[in-house]
N, C-alpha and C. Protein backbone atom coordinates (compact mmCIF):
# COMPACT_ATOMS: atom_id res chain seq x y z
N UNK A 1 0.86 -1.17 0.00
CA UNK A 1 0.00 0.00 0.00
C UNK A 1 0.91 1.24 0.00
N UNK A 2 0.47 2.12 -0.78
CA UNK A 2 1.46 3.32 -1.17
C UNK A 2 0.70 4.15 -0.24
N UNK A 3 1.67 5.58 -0.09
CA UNK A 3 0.59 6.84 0.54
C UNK A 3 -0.35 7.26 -0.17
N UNK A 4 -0.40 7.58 -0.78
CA UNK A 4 -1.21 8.02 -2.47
C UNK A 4 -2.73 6.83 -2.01
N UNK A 5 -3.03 5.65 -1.97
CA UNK A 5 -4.04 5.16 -1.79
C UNK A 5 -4.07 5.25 -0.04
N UNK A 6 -3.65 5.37 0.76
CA UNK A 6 -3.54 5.51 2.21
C UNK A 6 -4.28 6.98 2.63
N UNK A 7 -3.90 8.07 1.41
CA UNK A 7 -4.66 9.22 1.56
C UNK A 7 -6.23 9.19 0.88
N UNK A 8 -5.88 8.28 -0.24
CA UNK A 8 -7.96 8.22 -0.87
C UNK A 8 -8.48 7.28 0.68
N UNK A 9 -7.80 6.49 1.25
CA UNK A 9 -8.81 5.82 2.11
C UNK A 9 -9.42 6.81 3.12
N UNK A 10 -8.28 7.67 3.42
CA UNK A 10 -8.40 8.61 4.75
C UNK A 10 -9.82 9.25 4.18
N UNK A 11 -9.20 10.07 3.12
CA UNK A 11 -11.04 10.92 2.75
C UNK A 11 -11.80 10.04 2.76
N UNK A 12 -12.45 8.82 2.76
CA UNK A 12 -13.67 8.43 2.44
C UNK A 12 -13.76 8.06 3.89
N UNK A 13 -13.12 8.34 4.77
CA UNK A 13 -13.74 8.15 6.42
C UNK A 13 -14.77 9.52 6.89
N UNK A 14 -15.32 9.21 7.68
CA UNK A 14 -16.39 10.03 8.55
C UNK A 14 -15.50 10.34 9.43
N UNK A 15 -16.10 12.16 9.82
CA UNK A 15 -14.78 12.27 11.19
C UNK A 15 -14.84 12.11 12.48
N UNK A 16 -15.82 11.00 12.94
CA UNK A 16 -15.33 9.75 13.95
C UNK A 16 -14.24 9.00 13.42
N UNK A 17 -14.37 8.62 11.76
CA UNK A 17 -13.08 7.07 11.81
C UNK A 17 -12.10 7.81 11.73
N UNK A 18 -12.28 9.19 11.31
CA UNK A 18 -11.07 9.89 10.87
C UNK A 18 -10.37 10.13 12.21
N UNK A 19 -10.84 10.82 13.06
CA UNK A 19 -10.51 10.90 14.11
C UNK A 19 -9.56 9.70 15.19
N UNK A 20 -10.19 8.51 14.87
CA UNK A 20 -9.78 6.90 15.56
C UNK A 20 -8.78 6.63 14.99
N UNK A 21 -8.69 6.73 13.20
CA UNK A 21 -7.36 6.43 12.76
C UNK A 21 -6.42 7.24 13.20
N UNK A 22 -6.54 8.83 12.98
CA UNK A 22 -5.56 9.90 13.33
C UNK A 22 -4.79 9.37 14.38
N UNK A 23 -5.82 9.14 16.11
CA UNK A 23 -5.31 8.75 17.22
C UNK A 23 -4.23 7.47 17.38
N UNK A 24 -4.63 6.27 16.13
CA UNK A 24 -3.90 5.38 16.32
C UNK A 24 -2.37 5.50 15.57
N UNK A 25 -2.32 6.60 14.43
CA UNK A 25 -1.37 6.95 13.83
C UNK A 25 -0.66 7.32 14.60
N UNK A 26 -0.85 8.62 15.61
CA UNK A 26 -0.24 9.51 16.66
C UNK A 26 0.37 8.25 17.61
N UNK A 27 -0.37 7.15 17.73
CA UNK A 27 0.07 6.38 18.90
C UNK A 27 1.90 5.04 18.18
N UNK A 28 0.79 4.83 17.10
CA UNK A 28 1.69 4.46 16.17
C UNK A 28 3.41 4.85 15.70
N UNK A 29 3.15 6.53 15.89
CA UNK A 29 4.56 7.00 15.48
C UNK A 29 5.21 7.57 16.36
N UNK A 30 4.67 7.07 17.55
CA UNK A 30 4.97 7.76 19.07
C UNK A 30 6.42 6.76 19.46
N UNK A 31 7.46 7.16 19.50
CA UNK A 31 8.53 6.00 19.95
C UNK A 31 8.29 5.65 21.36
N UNK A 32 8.03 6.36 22.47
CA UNK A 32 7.64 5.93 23.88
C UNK A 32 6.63 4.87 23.61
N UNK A 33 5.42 5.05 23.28
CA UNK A 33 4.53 3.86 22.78
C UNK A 33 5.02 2.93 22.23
N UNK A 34 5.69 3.27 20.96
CA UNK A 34 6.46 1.73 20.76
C UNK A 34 7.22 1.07 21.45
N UNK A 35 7.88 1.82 21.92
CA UNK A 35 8.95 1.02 23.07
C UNK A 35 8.53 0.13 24.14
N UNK A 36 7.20 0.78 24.51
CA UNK A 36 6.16 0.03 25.76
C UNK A 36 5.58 -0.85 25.01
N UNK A 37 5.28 -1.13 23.54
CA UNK A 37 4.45 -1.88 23.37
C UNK A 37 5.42 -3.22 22.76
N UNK A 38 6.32 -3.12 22.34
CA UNK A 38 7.59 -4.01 22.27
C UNK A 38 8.33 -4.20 24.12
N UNK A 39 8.00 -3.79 25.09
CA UNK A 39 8.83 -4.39 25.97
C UNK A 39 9.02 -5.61 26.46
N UNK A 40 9.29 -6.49 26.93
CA UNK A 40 9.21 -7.45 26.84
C UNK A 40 8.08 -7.33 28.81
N UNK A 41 7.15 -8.85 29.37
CA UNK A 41 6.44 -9.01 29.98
C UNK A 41 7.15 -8.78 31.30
N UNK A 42 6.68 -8.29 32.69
CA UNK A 42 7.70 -8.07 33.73
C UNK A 42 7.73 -9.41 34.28
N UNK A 43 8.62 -10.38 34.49
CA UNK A 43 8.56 -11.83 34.88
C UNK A 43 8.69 -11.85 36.24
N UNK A 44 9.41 -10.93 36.61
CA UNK A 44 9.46 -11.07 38.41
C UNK A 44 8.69 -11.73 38.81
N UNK A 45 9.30 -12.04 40.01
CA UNK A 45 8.11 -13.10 40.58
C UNK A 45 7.39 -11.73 41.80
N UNK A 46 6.44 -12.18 42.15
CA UNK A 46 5.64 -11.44 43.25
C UNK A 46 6.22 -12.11 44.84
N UNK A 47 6.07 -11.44 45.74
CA UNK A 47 7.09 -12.58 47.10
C UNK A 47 5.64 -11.78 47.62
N UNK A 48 5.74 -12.44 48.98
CA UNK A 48 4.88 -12.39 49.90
C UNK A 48 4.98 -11.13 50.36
N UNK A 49 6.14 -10.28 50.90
CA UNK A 49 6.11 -8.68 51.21
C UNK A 49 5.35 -7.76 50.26
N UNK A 50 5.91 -8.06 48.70
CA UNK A 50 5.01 -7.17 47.68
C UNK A 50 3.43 -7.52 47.90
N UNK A 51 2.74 -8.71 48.32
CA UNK A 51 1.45 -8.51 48.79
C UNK A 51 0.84 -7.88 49.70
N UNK A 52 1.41 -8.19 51.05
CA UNK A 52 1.47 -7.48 52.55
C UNK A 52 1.53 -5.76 52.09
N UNK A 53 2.27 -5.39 51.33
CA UNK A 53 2.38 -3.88 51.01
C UNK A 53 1.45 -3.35 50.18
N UNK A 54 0.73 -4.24 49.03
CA UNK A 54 -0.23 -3.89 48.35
C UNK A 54 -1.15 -3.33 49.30
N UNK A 55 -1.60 -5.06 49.85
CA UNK A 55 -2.61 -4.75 50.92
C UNK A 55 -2.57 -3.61 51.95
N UNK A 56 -1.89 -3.30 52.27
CA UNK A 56 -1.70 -2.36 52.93
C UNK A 56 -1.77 -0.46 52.25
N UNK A 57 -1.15 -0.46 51.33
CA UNK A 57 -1.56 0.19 50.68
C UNK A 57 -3.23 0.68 50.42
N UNK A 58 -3.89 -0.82 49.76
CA UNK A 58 -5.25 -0.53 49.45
C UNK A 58 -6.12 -0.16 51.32
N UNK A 59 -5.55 -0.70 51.94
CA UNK A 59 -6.19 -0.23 53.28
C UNK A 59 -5.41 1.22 53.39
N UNK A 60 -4.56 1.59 53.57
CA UNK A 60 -4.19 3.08 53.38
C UNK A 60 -5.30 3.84 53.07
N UNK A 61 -5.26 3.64 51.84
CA UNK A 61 -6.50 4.59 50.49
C UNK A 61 -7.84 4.08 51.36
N UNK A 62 -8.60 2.93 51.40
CA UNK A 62 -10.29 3.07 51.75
C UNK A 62 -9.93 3.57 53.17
N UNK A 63 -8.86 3.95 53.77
CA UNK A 63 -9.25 4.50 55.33
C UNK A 63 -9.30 6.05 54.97
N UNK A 64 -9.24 6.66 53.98
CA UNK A 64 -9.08 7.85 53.52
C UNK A 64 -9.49 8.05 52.45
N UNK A 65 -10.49 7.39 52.02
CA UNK A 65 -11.58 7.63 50.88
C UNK A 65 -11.36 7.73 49.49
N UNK A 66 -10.07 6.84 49.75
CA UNK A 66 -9.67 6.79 48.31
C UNK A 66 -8.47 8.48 47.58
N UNK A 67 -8.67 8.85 48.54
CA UNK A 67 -7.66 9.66 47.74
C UNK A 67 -6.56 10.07 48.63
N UNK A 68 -5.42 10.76 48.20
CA UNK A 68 -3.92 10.49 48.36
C UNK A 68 -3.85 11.92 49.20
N UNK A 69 -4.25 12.96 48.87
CA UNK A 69 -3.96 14.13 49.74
C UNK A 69 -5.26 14.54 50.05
N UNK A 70 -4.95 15.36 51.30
CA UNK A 70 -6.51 16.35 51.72
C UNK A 70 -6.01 17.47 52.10
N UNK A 71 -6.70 18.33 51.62
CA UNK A 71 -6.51 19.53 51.50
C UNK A 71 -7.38 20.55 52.46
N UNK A 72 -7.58 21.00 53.63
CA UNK A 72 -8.18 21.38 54.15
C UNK A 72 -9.03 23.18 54.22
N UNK A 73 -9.90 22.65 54.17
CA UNK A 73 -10.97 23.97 53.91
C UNK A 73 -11.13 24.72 54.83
């Protein structure tokens, strides 16, 4: 596929698809995106502390309603 037919396809989109393709182009020629989307899977293993800390964590946040700072009025 040449640019030349890559641009007749573009015009015959509506500008919703136009819009969806644009976004995936932008994501497409984004090197940070590529790089994340080529990284390879994180294999680590999980140990029992990284749970204990999650958990703890998520009890952190619902004892404080879910959010990270308060700001007082």
């Amino acid at each position: 596929m040449d640019k030349q037919h890559a641009h007749r396809l573009l015009d015959q989109l509506d500008p919703g698809q136009f819009a969806a393709v644009s976004h995936l182009l932008e994501v497409m020629a984004d090197p940070v995106a590529r790089a994340l989307a080529a990284a390879p899977d994180d294999d680590e293993p999980v140990t029992e502390e990284d749970r204990r800390r999650f958990l703890e964590g998520k009890a952190w946040f619902r004892k404080r309603n879910g959010r990270a700072i308060f700001v007082d009025a």
